[in-house]
N, C-alpha and C. Protein backbone atom coordinates (compact mmCIF):
# COMPACT_ATOMS: atom_id res chain seq x y z
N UNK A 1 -8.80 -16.34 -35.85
CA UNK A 1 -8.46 -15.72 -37.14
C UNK A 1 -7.39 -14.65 -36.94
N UNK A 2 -6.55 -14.61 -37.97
CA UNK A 2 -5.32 -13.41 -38.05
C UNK A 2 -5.91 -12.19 -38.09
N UNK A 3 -5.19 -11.34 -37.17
CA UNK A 3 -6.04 -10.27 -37.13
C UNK A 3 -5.21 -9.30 -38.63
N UNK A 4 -5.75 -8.65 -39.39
CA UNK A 4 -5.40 -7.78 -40.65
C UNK A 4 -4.00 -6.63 -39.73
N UNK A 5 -2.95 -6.76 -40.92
CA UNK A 5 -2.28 -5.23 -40.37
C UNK A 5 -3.23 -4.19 -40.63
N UNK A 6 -3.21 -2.73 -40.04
CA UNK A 6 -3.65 -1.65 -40.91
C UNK A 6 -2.57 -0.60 -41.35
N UNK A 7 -3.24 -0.36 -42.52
CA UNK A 7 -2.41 0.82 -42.60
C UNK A 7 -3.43 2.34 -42.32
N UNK A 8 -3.09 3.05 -41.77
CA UNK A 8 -3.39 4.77 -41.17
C UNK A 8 -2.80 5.73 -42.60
N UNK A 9 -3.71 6.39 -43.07
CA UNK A 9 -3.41 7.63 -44.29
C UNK A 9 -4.02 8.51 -43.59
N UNK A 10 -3.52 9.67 -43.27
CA UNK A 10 -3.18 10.97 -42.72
C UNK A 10 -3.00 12.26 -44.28
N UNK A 11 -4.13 12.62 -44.22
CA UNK A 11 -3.87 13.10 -45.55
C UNK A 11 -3.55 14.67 -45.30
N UNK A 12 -3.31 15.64 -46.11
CA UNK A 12 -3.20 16.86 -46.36
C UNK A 12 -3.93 17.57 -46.28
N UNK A 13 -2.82 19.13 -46.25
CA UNK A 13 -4.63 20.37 -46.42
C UNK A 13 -5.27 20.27 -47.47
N UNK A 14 -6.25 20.55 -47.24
CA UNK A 14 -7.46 20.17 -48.47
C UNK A 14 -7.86 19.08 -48.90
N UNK A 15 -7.32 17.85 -48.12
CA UNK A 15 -7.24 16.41 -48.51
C UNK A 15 -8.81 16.27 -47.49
N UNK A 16 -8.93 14.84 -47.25
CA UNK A 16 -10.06 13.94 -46.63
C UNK A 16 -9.48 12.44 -46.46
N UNK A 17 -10.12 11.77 -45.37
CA UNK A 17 -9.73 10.25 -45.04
C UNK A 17 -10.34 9.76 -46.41
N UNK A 18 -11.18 9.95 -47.19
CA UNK A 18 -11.39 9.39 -48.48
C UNK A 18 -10.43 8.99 -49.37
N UNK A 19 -9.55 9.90 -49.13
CA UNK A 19 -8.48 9.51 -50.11
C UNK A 19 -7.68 8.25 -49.70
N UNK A 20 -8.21 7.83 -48.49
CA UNK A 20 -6.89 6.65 -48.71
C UNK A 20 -7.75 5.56 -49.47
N UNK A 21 -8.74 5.46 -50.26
CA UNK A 21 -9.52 4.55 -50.83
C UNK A 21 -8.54 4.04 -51.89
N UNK A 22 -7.72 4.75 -51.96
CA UNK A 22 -7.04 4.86 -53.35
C UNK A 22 -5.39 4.01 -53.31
N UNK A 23 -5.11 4.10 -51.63
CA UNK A 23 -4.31 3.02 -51.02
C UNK A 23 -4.60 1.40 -50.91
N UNK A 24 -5.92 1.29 -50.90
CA UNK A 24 -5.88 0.13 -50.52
C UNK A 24 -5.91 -1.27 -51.66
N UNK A 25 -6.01 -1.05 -53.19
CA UNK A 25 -5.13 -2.11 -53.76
C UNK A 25 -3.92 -1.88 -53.80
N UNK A 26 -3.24 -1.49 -52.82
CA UNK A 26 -1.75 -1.07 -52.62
C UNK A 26 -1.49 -1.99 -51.92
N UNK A 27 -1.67 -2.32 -50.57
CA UNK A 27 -1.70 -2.92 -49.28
C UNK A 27 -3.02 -3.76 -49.34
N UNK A 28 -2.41 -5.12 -50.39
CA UNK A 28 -3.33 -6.50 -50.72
C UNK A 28 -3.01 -7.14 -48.84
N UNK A 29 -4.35 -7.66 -48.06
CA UNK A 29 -4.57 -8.07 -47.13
C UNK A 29 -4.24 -7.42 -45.55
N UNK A 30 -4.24 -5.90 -45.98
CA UNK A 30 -4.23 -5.21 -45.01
C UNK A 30 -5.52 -4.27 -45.00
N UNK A 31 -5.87 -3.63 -43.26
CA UNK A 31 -7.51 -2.54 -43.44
C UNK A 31 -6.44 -1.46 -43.77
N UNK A 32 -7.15 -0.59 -44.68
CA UNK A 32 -6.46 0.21 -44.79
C UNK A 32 -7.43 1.77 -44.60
N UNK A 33 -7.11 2.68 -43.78
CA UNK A 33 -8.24 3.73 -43.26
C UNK A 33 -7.60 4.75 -43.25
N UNK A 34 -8.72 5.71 -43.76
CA UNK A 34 -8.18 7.06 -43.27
C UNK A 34 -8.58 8.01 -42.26
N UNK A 35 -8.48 8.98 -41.75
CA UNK A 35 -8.02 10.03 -40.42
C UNK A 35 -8.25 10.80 -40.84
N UNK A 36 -9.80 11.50 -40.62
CA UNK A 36 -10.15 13.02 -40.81
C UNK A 36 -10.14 13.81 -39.76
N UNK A 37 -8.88 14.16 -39.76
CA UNK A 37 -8.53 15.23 -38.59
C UNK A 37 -9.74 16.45 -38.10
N UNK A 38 -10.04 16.62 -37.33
CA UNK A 38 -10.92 18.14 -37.04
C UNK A 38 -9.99 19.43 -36.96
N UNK A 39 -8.67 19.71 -36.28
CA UNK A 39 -7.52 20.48 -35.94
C UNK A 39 -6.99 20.94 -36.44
N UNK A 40 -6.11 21.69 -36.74
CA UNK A 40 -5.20 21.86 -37.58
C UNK A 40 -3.71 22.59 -37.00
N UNK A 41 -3.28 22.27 -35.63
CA UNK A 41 -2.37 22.47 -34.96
C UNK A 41 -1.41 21.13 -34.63
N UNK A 42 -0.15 21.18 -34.63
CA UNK A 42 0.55 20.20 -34.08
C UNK A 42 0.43 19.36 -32.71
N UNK A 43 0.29 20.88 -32.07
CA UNK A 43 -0.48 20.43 -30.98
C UNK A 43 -1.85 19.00 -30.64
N UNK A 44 -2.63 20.15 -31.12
CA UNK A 44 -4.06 19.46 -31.43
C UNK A 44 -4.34 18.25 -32.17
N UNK A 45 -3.77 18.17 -33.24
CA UNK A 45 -3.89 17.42 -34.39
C UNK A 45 -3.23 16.05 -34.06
N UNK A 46 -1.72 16.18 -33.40
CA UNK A 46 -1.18 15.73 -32.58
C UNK A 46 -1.91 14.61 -31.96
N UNK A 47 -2.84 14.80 -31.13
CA UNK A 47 -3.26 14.22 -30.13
C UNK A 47 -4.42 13.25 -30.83
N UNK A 48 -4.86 13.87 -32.23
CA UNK A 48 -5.72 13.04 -32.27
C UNK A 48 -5.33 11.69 -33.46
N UNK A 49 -4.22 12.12 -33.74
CA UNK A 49 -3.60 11.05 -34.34
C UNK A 49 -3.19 9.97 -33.75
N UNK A 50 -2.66 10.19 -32.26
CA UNK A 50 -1.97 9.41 -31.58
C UNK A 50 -3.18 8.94 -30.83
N UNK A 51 -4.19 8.97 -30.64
CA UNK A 51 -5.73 8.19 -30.29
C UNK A 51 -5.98 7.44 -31.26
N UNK A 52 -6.15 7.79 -32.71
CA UNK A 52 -6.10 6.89 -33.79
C UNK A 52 -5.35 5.56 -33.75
N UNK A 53 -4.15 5.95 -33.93
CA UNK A 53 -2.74 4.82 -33.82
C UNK A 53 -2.82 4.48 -32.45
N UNK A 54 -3.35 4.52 -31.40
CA UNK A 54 -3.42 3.66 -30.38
C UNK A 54 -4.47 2.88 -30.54
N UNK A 55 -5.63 3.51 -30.79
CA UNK A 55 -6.69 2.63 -31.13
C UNK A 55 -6.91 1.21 -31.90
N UNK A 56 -6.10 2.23 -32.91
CA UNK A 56 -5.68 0.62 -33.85
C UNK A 56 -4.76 -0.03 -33.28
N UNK A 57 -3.62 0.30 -32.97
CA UNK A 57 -2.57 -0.48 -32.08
C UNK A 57 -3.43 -1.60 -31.19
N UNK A 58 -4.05 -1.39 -30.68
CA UNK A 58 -5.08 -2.08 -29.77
C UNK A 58 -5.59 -3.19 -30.28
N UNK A 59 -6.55 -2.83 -31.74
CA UNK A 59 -6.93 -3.54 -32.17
C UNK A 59 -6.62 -4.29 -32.85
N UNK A 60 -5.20 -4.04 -34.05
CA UNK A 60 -4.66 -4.57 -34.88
C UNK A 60 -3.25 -5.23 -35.07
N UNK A 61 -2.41 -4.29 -33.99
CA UNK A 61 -0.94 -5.03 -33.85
C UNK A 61 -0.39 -3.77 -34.83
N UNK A 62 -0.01 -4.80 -35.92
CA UNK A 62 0.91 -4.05 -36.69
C UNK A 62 0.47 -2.91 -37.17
N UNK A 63 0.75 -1.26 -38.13
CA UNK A 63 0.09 -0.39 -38.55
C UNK A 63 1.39 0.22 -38.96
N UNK A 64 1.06 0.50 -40.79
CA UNK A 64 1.86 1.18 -41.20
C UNK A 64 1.19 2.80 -41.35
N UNK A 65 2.12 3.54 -41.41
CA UNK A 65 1.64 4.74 -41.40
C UNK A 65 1.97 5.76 -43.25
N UNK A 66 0.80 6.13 -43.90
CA UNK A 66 1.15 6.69 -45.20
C UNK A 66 0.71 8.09 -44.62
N UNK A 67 1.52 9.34 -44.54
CA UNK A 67 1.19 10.82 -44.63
C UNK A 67 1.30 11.77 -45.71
N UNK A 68 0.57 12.16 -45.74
CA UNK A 68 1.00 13.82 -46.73
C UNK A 68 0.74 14.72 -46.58
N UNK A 69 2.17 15.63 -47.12
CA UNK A 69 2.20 17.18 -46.83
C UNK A 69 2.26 17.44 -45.38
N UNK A 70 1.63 18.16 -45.14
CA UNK A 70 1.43 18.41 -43.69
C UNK A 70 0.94 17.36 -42.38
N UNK A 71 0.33 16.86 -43.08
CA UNK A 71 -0.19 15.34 -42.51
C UNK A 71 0.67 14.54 -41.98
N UNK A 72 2.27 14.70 -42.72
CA UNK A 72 3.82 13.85 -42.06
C UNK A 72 3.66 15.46 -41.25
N UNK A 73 3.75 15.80 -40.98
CA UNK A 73 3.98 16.69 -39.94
C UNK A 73 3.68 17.01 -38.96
N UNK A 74 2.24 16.81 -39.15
CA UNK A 74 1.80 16.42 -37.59
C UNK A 74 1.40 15.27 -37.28
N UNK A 75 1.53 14.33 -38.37
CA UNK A 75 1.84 13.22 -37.37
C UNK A 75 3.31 12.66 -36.55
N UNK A 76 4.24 13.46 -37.08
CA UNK A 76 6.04 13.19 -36.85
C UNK A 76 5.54 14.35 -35.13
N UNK A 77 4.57 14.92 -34.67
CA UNK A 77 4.69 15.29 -33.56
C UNK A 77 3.74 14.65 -32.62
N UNK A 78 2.80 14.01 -33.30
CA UNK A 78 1.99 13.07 -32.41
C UNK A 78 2.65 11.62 -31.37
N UNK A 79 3.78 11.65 -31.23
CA UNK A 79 4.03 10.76 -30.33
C UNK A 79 3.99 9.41 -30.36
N UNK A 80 3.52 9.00 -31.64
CA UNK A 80 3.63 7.92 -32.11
C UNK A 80 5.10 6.75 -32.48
N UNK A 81 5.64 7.44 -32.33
CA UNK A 81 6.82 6.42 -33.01
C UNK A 81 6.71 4.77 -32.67
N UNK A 82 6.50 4.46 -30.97
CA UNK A 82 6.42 3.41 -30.35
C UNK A 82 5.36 2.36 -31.38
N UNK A 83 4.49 2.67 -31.86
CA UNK A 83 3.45 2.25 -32.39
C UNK A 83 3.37 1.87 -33.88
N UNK A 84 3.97 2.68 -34.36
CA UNK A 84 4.20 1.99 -35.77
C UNK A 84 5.35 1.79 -36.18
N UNK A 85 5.45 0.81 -37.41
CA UNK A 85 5.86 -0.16 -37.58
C UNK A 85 6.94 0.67 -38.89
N UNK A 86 5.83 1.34 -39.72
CA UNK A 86 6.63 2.09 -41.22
C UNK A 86 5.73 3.08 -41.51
N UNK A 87 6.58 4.13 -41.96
CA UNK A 87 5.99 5.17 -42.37
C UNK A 87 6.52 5.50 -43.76
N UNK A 88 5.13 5.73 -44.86
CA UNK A 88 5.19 6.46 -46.11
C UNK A 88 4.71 7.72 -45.99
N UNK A 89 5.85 8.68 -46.17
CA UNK A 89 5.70 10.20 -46.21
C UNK A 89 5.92 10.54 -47.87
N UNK A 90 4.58 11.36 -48.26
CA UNK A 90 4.31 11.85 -49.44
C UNK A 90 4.34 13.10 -49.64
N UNK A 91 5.70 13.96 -50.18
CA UNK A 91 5.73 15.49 -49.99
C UNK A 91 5.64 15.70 -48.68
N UNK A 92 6.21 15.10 -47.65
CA UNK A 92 6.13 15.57 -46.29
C UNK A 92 6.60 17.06 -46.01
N UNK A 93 5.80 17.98 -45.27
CA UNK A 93 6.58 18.97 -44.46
C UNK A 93 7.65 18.98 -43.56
N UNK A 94 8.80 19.05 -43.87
CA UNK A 94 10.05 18.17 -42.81
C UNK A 94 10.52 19.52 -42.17
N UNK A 95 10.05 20.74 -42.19
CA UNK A 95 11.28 21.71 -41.33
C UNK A 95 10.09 23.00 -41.93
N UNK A 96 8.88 23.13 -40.38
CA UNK A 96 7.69 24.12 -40.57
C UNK A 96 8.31 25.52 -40.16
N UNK A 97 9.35 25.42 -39.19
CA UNK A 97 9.73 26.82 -39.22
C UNK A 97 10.27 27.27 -40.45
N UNK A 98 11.36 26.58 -40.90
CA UNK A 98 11.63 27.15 -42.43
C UNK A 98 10.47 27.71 -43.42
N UNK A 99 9.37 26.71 -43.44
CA UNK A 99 8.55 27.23 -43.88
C UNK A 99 7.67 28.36 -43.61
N UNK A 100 7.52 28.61 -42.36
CA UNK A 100 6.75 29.64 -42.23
C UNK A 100 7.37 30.73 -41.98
N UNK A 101 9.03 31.04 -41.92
CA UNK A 101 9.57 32.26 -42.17
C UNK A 101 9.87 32.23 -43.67
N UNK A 102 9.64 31.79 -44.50
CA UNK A 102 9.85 31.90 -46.02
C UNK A 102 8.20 32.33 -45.85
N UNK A 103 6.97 32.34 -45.83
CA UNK A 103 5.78 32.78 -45.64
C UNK A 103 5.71 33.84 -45.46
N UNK A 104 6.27 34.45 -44.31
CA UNK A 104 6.64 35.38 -43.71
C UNK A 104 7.01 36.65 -44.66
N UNK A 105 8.57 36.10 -44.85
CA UNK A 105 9.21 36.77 -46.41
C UNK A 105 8.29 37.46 -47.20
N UNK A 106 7.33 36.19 -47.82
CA UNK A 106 6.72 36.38 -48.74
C UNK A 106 5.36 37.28 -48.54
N UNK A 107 5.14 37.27 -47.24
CA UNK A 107 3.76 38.54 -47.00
C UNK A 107 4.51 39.76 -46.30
N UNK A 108 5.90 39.68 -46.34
CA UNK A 108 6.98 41.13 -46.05
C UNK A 108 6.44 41.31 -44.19
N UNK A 109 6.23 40.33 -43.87
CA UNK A 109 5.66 40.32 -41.93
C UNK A 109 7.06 40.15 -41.37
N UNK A 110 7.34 40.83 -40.25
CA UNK A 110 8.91 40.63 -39.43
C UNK A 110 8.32 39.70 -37.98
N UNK A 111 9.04 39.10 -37.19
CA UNK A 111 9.15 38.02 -36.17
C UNK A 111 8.28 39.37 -35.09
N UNK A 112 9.14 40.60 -35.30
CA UNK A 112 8.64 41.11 -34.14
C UNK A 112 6.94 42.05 -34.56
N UNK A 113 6.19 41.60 -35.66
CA UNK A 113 4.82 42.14 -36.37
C UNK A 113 4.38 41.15 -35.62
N UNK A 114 4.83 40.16 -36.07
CA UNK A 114 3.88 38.78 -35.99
C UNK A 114 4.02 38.35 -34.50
N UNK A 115 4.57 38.57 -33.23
CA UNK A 115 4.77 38.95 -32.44
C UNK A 115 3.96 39.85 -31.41
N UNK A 116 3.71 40.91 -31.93
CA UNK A 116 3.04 41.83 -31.31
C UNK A 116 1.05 41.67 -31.68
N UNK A 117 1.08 41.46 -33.10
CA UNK A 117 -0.52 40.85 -33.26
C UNK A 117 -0.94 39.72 -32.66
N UNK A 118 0.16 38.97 -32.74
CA UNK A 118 -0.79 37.10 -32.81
C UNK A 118 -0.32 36.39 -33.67
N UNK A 119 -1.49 37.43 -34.74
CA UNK A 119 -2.12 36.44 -35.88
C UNK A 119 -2.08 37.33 -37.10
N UNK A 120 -1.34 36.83 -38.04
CA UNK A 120 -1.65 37.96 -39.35
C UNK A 120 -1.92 36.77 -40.16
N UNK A 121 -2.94 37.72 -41.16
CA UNK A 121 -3.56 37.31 -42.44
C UNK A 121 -2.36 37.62 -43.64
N UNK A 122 -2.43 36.79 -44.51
CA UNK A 122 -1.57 37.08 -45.76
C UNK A 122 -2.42 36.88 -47.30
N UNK A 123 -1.91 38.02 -47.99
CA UNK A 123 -2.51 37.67 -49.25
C UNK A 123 -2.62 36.55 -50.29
N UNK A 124 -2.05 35.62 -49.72
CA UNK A 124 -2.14 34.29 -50.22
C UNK A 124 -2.79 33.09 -49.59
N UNK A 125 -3.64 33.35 -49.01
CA UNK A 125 -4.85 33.00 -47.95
C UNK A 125 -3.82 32.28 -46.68
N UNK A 126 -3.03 32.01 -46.03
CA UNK A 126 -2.44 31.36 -44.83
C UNK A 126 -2.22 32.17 -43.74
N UNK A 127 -3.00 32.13 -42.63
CA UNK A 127 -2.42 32.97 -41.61
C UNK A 127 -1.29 32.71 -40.61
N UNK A 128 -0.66 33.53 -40.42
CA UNK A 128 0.82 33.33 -39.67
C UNK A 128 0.70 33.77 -38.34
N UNK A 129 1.00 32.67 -37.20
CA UNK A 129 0.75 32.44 -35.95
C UNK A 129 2.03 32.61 -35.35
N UNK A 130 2.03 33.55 -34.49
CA UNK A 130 2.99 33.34 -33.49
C UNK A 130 3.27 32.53 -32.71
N UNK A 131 2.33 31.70 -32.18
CA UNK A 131 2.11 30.65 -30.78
C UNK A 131 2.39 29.61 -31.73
N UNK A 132 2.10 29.66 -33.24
CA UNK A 132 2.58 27.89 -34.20
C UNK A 132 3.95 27.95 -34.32
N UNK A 133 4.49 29.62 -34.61
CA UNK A 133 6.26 29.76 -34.79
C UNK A 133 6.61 29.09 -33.62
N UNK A 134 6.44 29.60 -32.51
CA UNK A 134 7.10 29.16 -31.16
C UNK A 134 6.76 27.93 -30.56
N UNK A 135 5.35 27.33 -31.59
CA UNK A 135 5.30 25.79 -31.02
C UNK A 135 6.42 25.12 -31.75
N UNK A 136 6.38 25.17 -33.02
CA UNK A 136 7.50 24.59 -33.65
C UNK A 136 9.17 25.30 -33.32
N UNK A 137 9.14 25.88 -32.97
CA UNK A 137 10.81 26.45 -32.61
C UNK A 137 10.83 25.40 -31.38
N UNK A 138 9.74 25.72 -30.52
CA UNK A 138 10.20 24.82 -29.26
C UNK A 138 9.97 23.35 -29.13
N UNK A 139 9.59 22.83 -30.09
CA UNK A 139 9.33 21.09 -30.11
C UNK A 139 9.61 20.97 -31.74
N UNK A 140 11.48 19.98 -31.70
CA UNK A 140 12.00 19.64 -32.53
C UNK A 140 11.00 18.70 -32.76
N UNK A 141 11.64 18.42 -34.28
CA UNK A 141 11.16 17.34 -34.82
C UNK A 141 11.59 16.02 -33.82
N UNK A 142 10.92 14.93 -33.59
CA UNK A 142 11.73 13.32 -32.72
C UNK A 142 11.12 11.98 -33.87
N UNK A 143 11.71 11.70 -34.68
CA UNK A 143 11.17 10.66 -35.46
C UNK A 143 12.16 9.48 -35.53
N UNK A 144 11.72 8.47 -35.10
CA UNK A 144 12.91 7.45 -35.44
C UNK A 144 12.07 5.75 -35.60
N UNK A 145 11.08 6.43 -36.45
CA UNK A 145 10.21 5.26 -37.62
C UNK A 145 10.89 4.90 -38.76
N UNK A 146 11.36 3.39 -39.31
CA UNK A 146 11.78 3.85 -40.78
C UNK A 146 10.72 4.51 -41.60
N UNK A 147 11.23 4.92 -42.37
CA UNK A 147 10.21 6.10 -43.07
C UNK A 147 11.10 6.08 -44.66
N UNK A 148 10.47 5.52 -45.58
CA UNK A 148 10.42 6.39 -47.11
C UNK A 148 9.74 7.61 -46.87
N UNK A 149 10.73 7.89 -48.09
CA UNK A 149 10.01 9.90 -48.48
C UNK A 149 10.08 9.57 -50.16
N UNK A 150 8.58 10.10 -50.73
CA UNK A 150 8.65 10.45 -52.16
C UNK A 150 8.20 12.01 -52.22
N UNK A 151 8.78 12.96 -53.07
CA UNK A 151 9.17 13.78 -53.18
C UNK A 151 9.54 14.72 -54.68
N UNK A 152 8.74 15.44 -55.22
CA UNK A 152 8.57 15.84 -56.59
C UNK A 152 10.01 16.91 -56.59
N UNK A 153 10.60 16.69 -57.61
CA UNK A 153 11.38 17.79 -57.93
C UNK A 153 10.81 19.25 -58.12
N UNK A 154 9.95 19.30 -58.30
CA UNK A 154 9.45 20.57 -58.18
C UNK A 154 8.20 20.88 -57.18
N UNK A 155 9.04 20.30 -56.09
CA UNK A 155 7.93 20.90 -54.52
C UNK A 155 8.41 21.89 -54.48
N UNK A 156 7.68 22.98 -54.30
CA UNK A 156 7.42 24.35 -54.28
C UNK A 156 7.31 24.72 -52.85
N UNK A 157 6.94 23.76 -51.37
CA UNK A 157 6.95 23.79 -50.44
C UNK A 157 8.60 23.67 -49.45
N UNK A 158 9.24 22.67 -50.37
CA UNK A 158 10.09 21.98 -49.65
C UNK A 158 11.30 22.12 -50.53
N UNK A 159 12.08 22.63 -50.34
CA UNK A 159 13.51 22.49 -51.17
C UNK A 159 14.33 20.94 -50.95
N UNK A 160 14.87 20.81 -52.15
CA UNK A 160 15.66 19.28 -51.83
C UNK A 160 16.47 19.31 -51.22
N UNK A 161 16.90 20.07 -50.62
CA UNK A 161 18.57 20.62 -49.48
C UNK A 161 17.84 20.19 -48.01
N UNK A 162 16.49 20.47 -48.15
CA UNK A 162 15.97 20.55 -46.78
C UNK A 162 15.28 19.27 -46.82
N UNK A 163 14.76 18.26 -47.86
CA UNK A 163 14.19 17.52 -47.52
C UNK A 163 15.70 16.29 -47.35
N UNK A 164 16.30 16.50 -48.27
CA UNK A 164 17.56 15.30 -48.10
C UNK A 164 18.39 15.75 -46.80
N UNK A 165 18.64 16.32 -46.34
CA UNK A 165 18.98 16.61 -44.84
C UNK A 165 18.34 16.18 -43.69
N UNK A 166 16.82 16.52 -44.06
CA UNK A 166 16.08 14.94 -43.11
C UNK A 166 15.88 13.34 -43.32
N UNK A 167 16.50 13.80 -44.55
CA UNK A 167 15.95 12.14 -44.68
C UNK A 167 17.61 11.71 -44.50
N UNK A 168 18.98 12.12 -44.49
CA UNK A 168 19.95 11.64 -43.91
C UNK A 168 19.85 11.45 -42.41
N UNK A 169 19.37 12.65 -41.51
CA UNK A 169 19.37 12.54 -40.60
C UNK A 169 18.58 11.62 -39.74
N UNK A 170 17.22 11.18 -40.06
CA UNK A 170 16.63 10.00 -39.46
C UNK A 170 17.06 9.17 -40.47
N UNK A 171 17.80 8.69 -41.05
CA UNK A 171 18.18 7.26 -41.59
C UNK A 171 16.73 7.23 -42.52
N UNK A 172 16.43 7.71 -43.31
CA UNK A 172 14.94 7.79 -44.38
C UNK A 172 15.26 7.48 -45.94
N UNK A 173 15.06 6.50 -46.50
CA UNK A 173 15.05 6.56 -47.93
C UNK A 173 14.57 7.54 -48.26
N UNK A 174 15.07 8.34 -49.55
CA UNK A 174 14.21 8.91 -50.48
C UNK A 174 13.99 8.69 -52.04
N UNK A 175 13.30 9.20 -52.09
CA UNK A 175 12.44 8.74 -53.48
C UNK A 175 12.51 10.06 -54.60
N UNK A 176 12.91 10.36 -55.35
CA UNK A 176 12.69 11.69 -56.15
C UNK A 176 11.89 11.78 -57.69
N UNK A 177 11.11 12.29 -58.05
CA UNK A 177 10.01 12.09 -58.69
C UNK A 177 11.01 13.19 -59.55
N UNK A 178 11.19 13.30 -60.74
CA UNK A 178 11.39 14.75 -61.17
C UNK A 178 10.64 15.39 -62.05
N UNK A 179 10.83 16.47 -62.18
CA UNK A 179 9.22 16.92 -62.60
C UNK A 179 8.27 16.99 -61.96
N UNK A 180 8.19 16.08 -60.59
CA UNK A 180 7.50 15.85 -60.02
C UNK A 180 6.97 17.44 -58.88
N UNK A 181 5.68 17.10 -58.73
CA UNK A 181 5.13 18.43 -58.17
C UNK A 181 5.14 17.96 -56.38
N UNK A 182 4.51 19.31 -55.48
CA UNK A 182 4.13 19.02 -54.19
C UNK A 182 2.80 18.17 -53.90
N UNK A 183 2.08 18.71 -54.68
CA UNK A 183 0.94 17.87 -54.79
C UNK A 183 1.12 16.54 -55.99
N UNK A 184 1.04 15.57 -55.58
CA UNK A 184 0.70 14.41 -56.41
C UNK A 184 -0.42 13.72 -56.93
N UNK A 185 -0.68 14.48 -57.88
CA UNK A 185 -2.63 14.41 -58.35
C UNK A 185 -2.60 14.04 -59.96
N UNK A 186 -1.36 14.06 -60.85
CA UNK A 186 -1.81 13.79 -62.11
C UNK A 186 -1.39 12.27 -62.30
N UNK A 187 -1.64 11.90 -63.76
CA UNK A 187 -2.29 10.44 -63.99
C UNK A 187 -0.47 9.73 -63.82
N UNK A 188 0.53 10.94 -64.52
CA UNK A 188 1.64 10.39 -64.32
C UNK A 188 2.16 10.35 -62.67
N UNK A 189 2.46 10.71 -62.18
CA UNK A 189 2.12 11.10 -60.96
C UNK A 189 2.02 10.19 -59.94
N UNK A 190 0.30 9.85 -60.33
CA UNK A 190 -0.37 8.97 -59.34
C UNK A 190 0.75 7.56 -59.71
N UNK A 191 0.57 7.45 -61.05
CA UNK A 191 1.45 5.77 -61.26
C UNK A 191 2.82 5.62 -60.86
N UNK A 192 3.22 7.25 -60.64
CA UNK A 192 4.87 6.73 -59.89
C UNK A 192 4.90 6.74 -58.57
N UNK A 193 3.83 7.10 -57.76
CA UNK A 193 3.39 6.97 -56.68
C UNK A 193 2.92 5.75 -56.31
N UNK A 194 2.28 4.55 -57.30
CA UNK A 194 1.90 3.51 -56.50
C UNK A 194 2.88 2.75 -57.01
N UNK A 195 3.69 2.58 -57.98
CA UNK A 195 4.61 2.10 -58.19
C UNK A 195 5.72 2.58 -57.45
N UNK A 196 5.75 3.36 -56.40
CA UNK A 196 7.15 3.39 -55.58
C UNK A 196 6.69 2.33 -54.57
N UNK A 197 5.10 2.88 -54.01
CA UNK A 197 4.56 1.74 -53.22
C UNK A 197 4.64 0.62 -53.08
N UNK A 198 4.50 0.01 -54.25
CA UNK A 198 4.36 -1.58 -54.39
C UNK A 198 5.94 -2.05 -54.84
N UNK A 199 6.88 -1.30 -55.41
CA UNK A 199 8.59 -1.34 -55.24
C UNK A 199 8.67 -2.10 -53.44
N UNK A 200 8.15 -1.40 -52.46
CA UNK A 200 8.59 -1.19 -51.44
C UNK A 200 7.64 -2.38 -50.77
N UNK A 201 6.10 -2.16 -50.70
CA UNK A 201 5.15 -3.05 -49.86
C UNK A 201 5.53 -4.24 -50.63
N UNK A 202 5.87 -5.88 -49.62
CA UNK A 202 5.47 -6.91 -50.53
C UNK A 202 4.77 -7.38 -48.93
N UNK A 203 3.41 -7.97 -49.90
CA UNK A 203 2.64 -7.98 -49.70
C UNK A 203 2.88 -9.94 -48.89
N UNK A 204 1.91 -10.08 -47.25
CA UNK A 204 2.34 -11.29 -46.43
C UNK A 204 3.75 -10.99 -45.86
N UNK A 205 4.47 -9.75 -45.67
CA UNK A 205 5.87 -9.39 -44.96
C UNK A 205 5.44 -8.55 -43.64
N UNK A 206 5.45 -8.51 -42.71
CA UNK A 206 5.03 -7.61 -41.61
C UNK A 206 5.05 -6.30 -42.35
N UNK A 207 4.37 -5.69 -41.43
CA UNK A 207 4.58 -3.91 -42.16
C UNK A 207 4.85 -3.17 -41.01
């Protein structure tokens, strides 16, 4: 018997592998699973993604990869590229140092505060790591999966200067939602989200 492609959903903060339940009349005759990370470092997180996607690699052959938010982010450092086949990035995090000196900004912390503590707390619940600045300063992004990006005009995380600059630079379609938010949770939303999907998946084509 043919063994099923899978597809891997890598979800977000505050997300759960539950959510990819919601992928799978997307990807008609593929397993489609999700990855409840324990971690929450590039590092860390890293590693256990790339146990995942080997695992399945093992078992399944082909494996497309769907991420979000942060979820394309550490999986774009997990080492995976060799292994899959396509990647759907949803509001991906494409450039964490940018982000976390705009964080920074925004809780008025300087390189050399955050530096000398560690670890500062900010009034907008995220704590700002020195050892995450300098993991990400020192390990570029390496992605060279094709990869769609969908992407709300009004991500609040990600400016469009910074996300269309990655997606020129690895050769990445993008997708632009307008109106569209960072989080993709309402009813309009969800339907331009599986309708970019199924634009793109046809279904009996390798993935």
């Amino acid at each position: 018997m043919r063994k099923k492609n899978a597809v891997l959903y890598i979800h977000g903060k505050g997300g759960s592998a539950e959510e990819s339940g919601h992928y799978k009349p997307l990807f008609p005759g593929c397993e489609v699973l999700g990855l409840d990370y324990q971690s929450f470092t590039p590092w860390e997180t890293g590693k256990e993604i790339h146990a995942a996607v080997e695992k399945l690699g093992a078992e399944r052959g082909n494996i497309t990869l769907i991420a979000n938010s942060i979820g394309a982010f550490f999986s774009m450092h997990a080492g995976i590229g060799a292994m899959v086949q396509k990647a759907y990035f949803i509001s991906p995090i494409v450039d964490m140092e940018h982000l976390i000196l705009d964080m920074m900004t925004w809780a008025n912390v300087t390189e050399a505060q955050l530096e000398e503590k560690g670890v500062i707390s900010t009034p907008f619940g995220e704590d700002l790591s020195w050892e995450y600045l300098s993991y990400v300063r020192e390990h570029p992004v390496q992605w060279n999966v094709p990869t769609r990006i969908l992407y709300g005009s009004r991500d609040s995380m990600t400016a469009y200067e910074t996300i269309a600059a990655f997606a020129n630079a690895h050769c990445a379609e993008l997708t632009v939602m307008e109106n569209g938010e960072h989080w993709f949770h309402t009813e309009e939303q969800m339907r331009f989200l599986d309708q970019w999907i199924r634009k793109e998946f046809k279904p009996g084509r390798a993935e």
